[in-house]
Protein backbone atom coordinates (compact mmCIF):
# COMPACT_ATOMS: atom_id res chain seq x y z
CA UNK A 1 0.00 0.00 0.00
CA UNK A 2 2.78 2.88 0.53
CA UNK A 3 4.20 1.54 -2.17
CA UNK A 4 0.96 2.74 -4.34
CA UNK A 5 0.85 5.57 -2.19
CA UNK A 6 4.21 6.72 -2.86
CA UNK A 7 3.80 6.19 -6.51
CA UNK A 8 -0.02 8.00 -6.66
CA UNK A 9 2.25 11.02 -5.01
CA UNK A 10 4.34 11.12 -8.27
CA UNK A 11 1.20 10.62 -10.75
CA UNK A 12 -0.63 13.93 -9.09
CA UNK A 13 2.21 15.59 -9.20
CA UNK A 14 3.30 14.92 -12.54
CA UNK A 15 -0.94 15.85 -13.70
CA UNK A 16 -0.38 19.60 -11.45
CA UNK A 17 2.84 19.99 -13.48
CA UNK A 18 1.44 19.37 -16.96
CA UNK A 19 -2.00 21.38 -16.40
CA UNK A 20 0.61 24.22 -15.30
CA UNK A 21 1.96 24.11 -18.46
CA UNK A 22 -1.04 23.43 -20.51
CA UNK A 23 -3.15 26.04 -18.60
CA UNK A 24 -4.37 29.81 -19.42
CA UNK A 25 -4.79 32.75 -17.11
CA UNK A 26 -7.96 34.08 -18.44
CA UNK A 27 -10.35 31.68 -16.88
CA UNK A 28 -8.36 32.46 -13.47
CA UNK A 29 -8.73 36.14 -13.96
CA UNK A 30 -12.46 36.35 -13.86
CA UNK A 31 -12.53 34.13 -10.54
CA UNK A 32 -10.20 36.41 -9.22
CA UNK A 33 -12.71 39.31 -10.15
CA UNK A 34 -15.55 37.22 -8.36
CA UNK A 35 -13.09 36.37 -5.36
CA UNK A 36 -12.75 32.43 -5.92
CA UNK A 37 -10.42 31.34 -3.48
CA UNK A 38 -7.53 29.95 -5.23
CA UNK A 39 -7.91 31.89 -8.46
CA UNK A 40 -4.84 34.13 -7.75
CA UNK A 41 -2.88 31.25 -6.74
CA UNK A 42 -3.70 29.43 -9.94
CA UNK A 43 -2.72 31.78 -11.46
CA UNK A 44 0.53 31.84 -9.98
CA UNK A 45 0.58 28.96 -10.99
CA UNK A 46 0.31 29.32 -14.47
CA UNK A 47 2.47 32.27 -14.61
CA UNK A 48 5.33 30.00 -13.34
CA UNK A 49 4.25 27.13 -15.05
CA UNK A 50 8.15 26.65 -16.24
CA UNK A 51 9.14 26.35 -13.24
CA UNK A 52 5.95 24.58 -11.22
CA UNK A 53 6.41 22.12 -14.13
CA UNK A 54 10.24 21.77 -13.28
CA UNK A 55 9.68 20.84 -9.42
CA UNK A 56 6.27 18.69 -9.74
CA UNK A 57 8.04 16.89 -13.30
CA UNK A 58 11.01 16.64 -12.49
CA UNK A 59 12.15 16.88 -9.12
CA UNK A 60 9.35 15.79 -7.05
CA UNK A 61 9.44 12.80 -9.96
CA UNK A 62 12.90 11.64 -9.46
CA UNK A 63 12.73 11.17 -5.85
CA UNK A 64 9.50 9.61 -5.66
CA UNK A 65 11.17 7.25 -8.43
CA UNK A 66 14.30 6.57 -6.11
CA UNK A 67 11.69 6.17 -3.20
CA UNK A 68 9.47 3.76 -4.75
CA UNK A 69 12.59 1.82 -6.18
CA UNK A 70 14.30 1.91 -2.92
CA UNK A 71 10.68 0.40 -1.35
CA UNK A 72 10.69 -2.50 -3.98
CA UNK A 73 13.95 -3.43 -2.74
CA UNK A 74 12.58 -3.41 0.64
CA UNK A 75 9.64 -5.17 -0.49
CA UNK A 76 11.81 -7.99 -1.62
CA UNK A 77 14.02 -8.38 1.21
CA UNK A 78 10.72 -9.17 3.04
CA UNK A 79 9.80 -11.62 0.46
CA UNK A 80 13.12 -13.24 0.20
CA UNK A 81 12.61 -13.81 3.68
CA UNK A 82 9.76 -15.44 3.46
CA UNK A 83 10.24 -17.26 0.35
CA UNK A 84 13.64 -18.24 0.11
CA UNK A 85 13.44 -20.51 -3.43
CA UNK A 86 12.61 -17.03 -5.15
CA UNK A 87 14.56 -16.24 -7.83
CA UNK A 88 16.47 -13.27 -6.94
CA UNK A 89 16.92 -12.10 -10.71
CA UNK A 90 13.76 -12.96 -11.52
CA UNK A 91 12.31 -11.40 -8.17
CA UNK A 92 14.09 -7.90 -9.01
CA UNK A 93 13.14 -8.10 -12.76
CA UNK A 94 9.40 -8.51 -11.73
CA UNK A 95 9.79 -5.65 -8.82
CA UNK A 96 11.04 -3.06 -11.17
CA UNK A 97 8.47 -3.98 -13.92
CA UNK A 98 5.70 -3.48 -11.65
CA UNK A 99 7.08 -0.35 -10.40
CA UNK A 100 7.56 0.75 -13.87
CA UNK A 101 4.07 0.03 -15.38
CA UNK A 102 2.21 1.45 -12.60
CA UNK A 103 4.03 4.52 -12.65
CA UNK A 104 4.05 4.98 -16.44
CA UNK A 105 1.00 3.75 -16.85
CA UNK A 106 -0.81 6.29 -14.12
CA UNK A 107 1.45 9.19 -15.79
CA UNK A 108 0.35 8.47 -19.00
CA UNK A 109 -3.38 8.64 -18.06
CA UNK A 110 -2.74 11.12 -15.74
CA UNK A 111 -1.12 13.59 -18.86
CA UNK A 112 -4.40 13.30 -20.79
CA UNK A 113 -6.85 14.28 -17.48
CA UNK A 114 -3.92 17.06 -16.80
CA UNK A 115 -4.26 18.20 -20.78
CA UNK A 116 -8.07 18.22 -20.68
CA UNK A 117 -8.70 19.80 -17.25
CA UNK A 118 -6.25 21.75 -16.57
CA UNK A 119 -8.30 24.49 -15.14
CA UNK A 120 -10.80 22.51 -12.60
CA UNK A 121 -7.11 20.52 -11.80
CA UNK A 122 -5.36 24.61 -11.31
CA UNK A 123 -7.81 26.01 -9.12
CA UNK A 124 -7.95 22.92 -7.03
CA UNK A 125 -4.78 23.51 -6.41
CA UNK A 126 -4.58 26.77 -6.10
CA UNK A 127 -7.34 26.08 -3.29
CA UNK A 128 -4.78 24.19 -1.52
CA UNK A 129 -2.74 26.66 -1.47
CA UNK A 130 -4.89 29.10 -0.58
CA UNK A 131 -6.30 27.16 2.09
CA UNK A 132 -2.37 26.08 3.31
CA UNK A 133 -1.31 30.23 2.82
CA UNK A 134 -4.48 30.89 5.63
CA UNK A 135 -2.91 28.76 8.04
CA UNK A 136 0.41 30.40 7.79
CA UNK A 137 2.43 28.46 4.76
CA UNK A 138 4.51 31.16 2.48
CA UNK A 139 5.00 29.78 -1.10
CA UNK A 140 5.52 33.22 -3.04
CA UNK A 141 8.75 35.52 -2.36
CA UNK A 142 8.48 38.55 0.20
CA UNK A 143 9.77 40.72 -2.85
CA UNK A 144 6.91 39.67 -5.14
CA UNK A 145 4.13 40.44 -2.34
CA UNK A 146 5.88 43.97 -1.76
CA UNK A 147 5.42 44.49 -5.74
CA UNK A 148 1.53 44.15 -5.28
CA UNK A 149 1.42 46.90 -3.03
């Protein structure tokens, strides 16, 4: 299960960094007129789409590949335990093609949702962050707050 979990973490992360990209301000701007929570965030979001892409893509990706890669190894140490007459080549071939289809698999389904609904997908997350900046979370610089005003 926190295999999956892990894995799900990288698939929503990879859909928020293509509907950056593949998003548009204008929808944003007239929520932002009517006071939608999360409409200015998304469109932060879009705004930096290069580099929102660049962390949920790419960074966020990579270690949540080493992660679930790192937690198929463990994984098989606990089934190598358990069933010693495994195949250890075989047992690490099967690991990593599981861990491969699931996550390219989910990102490739995941790109087409992103592509299609990138707004509803935006302002959900720009509701998150929203919601996260009420409580006290920063996410945009103290010099780009000081330009509003």
């Amino acid at each position: 299960m926190l295999l999956l979990f892990i894995i799900l973490i990288g698939v929503i992360f990879d859909i928020l960094g293509v509907s950056a990209a593949a998003g548009e301000e204008a929808p944003f701007h007239a929520m932002a007129s009517n006071r939608v929570p999360g409409a200015k965030q998304a469109i932060w979001l879009v705004r930096h789409a290069d580099g929102v892409s660049t962390v949920c893509n790419d960074l966020i990706g990579d270690v949540v590949g080493t992660l679930s890669g790192a937690l198929g190894v463990a994984i098989l140490l606990q089934l190598r335990g358990s069933a010693p007459k495994l195949s250890e080549a075989l047992a690490n071939t099967l690991m990593v093609a599981l861990i491969a289809a699931i996550t390219v698999g989910g990102k490739a389904l995941g790109k087409n949702v992103a592509i299609s609904k990138s707004t509803t997908i935006l302002l959900v997350a720009g509701k998150i962050l929203y919601s996260m900046e009420k409580i006290g979370a920063r996410f945009r610089s103290q010099a780009a707050k000081n330009k509003k005003r």
